[in-house]
N, C-alpha and C. Protein backbone atom coordinates (compact mmCIF):
# COMPACT_ATOMS: atom_id res chain seq x y z
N UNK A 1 -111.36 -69.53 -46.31
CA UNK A 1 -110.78 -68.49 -45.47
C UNK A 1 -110.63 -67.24 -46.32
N UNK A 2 -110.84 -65.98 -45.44
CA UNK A 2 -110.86 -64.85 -46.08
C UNK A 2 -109.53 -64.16 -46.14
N UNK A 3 -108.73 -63.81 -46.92
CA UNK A 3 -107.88 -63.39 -46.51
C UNK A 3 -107.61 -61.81 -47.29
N UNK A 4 -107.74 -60.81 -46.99
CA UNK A 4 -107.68 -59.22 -47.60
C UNK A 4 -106.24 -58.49 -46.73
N UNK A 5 -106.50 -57.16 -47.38
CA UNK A 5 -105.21 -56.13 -46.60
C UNK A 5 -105.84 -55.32 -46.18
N UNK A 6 -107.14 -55.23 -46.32
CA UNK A 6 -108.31 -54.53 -45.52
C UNK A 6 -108.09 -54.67 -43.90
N UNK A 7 -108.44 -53.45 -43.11
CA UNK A 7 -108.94 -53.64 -41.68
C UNK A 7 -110.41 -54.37 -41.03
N UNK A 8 -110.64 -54.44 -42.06
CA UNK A 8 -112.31 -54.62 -42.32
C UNK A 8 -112.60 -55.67 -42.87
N UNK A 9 -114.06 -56.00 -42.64
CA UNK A 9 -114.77 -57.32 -43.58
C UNK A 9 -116.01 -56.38 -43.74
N UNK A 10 -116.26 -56.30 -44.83
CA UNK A 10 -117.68 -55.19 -45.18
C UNK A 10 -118.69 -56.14 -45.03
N UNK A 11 -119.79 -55.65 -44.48
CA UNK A 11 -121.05 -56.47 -44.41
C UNK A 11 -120.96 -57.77 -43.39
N UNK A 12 -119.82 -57.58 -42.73
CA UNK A 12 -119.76 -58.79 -41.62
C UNK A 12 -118.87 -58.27 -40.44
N UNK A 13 -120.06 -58.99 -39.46
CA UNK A 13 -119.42 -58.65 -37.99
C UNK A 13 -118.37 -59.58 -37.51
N UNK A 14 -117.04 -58.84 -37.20
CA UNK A 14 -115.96 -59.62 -36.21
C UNK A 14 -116.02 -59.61 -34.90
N UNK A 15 -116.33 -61.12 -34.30
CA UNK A 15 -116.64 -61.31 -33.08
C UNK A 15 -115.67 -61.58 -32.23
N UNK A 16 -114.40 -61.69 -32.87
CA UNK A 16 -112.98 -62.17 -32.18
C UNK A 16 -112.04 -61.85 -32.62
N UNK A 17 -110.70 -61.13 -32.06
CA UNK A 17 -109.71 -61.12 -32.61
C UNK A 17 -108.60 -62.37 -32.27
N UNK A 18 -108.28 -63.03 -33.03
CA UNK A 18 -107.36 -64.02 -32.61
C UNK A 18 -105.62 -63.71 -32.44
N UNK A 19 -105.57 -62.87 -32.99
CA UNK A 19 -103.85 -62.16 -32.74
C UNK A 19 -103.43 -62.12 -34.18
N UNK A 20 -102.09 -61.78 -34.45
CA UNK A 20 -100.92 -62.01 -35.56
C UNK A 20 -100.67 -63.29 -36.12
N UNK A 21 -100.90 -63.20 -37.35
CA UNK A 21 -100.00 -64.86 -37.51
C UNK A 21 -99.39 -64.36 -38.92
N UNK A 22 -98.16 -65.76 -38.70
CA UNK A 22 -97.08 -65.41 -39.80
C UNK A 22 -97.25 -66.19 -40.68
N UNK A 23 -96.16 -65.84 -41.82
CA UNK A 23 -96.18 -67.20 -42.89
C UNK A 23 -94.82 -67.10 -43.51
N UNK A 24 -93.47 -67.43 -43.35
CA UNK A 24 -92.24 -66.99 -44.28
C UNK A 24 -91.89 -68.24 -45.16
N UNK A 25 -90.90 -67.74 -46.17
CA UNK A 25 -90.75 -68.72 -47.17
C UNK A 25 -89.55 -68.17 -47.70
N UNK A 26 -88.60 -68.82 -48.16
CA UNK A 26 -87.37 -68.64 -48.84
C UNK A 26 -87.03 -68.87 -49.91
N UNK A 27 -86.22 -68.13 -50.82
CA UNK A 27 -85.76 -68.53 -52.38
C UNK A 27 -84.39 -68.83 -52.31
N UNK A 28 -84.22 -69.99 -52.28
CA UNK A 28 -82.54 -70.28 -51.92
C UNK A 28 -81.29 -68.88 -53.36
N UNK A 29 -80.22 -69.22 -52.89
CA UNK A 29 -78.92 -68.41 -53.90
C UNK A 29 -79.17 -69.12 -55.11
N UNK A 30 -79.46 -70.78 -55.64
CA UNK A 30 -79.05 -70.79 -56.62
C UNK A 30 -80.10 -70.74 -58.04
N UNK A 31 -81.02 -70.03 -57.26
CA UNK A 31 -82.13 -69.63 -58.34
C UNK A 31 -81.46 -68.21 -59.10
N UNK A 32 -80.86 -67.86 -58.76
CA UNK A 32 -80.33 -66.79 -59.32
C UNK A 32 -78.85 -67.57 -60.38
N UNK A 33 -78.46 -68.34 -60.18
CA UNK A 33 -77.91 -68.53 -61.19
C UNK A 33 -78.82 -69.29 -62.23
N UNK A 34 -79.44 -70.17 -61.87
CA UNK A 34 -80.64 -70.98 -63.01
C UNK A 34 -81.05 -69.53 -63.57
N UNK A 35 -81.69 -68.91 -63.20
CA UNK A 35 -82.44 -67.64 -63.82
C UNK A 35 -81.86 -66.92 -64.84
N UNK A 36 -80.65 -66.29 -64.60
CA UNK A 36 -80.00 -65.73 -65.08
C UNK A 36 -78.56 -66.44 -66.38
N UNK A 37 -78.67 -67.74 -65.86
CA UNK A 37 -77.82 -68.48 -66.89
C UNK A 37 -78.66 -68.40 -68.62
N UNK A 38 -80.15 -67.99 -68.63
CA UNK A 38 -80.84 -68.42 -70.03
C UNK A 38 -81.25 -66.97 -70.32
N UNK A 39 -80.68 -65.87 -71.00
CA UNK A 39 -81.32 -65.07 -71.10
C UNK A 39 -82.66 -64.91 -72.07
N UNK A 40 -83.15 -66.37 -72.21
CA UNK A 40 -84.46 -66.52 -73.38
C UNK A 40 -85.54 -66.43 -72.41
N UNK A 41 -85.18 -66.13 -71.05
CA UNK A 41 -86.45 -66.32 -70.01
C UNK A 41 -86.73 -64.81 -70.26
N UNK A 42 -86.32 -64.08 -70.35
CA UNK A 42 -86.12 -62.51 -70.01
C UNK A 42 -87.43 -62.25 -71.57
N UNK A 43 -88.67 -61.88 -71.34
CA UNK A 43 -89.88 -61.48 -72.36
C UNK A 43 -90.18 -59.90 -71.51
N UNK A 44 -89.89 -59.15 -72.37
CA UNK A 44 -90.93 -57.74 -72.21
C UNK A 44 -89.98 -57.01 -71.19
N UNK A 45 -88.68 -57.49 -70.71
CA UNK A 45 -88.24 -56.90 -69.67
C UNK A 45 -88.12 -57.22 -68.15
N UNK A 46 -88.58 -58.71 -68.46
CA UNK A 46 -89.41 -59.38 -67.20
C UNK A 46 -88.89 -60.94 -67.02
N UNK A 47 -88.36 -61.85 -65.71
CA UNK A 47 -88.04 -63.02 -65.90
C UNK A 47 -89.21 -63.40 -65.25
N UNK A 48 -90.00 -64.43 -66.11
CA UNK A 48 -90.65 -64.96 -65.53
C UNK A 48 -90.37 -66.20 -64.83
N UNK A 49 -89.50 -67.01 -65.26
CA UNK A 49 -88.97 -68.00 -64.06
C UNK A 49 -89.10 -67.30 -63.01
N UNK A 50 -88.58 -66.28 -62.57
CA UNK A 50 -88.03 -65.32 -61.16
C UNK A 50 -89.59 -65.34 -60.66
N UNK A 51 -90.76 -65.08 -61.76
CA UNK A 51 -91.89 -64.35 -60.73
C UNK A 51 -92.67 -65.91 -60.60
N UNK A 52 -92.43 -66.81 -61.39
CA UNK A 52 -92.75 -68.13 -61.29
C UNK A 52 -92.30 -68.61 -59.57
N UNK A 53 -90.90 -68.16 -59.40
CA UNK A 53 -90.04 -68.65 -57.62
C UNK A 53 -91.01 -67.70 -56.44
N UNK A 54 -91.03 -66.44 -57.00
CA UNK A 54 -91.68 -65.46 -55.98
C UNK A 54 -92.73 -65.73 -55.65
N UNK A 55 -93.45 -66.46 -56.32
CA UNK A 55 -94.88 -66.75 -56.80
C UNK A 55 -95.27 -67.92 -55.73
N UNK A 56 -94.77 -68.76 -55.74
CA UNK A 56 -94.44 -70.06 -55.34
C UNK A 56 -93.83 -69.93 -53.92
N UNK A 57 -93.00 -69.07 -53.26
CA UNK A 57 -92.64 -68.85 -52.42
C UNK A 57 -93.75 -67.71 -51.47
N UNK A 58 -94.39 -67.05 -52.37
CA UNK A 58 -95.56 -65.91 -51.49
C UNK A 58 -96.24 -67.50 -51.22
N UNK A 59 -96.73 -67.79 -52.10
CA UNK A 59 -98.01 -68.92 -51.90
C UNK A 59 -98.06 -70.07 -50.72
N UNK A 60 -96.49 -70.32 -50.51
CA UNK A 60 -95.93 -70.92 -49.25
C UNK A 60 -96.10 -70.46 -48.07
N UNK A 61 -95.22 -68.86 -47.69
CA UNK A 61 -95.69 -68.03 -46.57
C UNK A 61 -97.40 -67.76 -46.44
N UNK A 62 -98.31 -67.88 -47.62
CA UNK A 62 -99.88 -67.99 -47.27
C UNK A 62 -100.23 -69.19 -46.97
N UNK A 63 -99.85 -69.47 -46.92
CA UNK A 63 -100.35 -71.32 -47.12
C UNK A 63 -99.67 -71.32 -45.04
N UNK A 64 -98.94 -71.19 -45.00
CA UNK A 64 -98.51 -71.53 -43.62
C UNK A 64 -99.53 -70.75 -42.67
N UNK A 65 -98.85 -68.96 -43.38
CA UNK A 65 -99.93 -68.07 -42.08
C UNK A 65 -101.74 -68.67 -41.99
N UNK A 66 -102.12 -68.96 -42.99
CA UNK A 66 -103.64 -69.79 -42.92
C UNK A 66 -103.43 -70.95 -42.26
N UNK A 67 -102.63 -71.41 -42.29
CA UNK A 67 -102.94 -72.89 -40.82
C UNK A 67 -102.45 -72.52 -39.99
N UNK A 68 -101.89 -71.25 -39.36
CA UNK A 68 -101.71 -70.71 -38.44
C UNK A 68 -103.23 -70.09 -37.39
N UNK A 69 -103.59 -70.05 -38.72
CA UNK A 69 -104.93 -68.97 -38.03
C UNK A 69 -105.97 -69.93 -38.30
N UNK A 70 -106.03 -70.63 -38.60
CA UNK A 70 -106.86 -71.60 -38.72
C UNK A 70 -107.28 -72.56 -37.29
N UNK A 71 -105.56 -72.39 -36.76
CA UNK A 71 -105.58 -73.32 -36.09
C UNK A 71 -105.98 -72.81 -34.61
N UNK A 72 -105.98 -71.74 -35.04
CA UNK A 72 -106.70 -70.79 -33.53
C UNK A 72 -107.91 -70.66 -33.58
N UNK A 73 -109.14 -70.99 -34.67
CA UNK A 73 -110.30 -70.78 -35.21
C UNK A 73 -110.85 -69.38 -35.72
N UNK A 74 -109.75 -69.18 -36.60
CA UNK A 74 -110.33 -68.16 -37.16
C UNK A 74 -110.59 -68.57 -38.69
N UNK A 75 -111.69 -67.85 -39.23
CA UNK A 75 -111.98 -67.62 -40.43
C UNK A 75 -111.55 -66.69 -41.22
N UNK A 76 -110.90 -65.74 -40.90
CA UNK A 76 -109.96 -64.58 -41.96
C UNK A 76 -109.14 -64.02 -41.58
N UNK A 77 -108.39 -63.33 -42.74
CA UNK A 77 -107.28 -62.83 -41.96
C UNK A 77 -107.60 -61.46 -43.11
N UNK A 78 -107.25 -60.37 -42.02
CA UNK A 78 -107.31 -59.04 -42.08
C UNK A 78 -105.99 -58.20 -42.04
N UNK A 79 -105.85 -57.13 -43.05
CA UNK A 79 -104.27 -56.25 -42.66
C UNK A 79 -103.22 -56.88 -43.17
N UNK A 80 -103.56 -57.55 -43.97
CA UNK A 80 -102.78 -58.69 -44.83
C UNK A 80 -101.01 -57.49 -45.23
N UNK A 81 -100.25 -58.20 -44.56
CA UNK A 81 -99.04 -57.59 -45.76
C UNK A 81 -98.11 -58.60 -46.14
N UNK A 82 -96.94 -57.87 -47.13
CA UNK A 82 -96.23 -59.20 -47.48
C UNK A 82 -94.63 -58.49 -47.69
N UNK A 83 -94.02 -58.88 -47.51
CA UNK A 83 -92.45 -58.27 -47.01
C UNK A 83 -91.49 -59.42 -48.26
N UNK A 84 -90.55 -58.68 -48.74
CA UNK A 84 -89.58 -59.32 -49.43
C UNK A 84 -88.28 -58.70 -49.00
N UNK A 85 -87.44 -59.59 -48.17
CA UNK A 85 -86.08 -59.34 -48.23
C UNK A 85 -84.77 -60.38 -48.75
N UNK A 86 -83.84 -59.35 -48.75
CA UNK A 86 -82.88 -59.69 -49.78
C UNK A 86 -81.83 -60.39 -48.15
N UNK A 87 -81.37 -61.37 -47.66
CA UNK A 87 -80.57 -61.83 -46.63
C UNK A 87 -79.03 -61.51 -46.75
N UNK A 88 -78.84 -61.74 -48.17
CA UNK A 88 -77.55 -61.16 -48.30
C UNK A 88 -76.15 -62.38 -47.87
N UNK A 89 -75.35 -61.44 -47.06
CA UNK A 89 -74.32 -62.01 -46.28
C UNK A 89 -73.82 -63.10 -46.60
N UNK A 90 -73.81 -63.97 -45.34
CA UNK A 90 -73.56 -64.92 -45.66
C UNK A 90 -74.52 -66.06 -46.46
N UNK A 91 -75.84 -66.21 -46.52
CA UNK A 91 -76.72 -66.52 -46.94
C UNK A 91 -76.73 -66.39 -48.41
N UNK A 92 -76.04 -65.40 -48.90
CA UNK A 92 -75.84 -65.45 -50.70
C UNK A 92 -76.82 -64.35 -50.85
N UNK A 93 -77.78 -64.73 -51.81
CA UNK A 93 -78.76 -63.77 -52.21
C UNK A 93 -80.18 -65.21 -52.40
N UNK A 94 -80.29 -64.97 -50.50
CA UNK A 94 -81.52 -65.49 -50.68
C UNK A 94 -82.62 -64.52 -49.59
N UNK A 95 -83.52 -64.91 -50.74
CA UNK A 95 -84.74 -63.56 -50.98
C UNK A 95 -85.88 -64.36 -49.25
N UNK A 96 -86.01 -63.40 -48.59
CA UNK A 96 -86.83 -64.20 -47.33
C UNK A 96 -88.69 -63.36 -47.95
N UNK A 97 -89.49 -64.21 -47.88
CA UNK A 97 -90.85 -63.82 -48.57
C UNK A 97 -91.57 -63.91 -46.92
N UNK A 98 -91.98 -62.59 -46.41
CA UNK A 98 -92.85 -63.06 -45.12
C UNK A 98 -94.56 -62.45 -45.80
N UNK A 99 -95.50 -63.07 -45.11
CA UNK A 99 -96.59 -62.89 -44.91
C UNK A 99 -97.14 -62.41 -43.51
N UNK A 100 -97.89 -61.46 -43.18
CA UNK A 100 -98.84 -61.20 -42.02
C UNK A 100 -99.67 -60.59 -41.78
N UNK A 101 -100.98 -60.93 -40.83
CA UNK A 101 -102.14 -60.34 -40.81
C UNK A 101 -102.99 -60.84 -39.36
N UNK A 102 -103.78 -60.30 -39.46
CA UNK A 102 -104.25 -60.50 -37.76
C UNK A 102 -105.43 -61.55 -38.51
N UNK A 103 -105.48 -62.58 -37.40
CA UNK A 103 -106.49 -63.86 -37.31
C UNK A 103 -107.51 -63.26 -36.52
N UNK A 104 -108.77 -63.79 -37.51
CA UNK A 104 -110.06 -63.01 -36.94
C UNK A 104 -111.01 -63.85 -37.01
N UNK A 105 -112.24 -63.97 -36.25
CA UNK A 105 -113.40 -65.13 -36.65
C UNK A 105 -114.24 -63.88 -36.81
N UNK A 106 -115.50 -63.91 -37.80
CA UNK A 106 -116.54 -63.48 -38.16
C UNK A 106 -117.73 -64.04 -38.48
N UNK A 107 -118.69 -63.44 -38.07
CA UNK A 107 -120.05 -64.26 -38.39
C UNK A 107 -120.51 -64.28 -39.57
């Protein structure tokens, strides 16, 4: 499966649009204390545990929106974006990771 943030597939015709499909994924509150309890994770300015969770959590919301669109028969997904929010509130500080892009078949 193709998946870009392109409107487009260069060099290939889209014969169908299949609609929107999603993909979300969550980083629970207590990754933020694991993270932040070791400050030996922290290299260059950067936690990589943290982009290790983000990482892992984008890959989830893709992993879903592709059997989403899959399951409509499409072969790619086009207009690709990816959203990170912070939930806050009552929820603590858990991070919501969405994915979306329009399901498309191409020849």
């Amino acid at each position: 499966m193709i998946i870009t943030s392109s409107n487009t597939l260069e060099n290939k015709e889209i014969i169908d649009y299949k609609g929107l499909v999603t993909g979300e994924s969550l980083i629970g509150a207590n990754i933020y204390k694991d993270l932040f309890s070791g400050v030996r994770d922290v290299v260059g300015g950067r936690t990589s545990r943290y982009e290790e969770e983000l990482e892992r959590a984008r890959d989830i919301a893709f992993g879903s929106m592709k059997e989403k669109a899959e399951s409509l028969g499409a072969n790619a997904i086009i207009g690709l974006k990816i959203s990170y929010d912070n939930l806050g509130g009552t929820m603590g500080n858990t991070i919501l990771v969405t994915a979306y892009g329009t399901a498309i078949k191409f020849e």
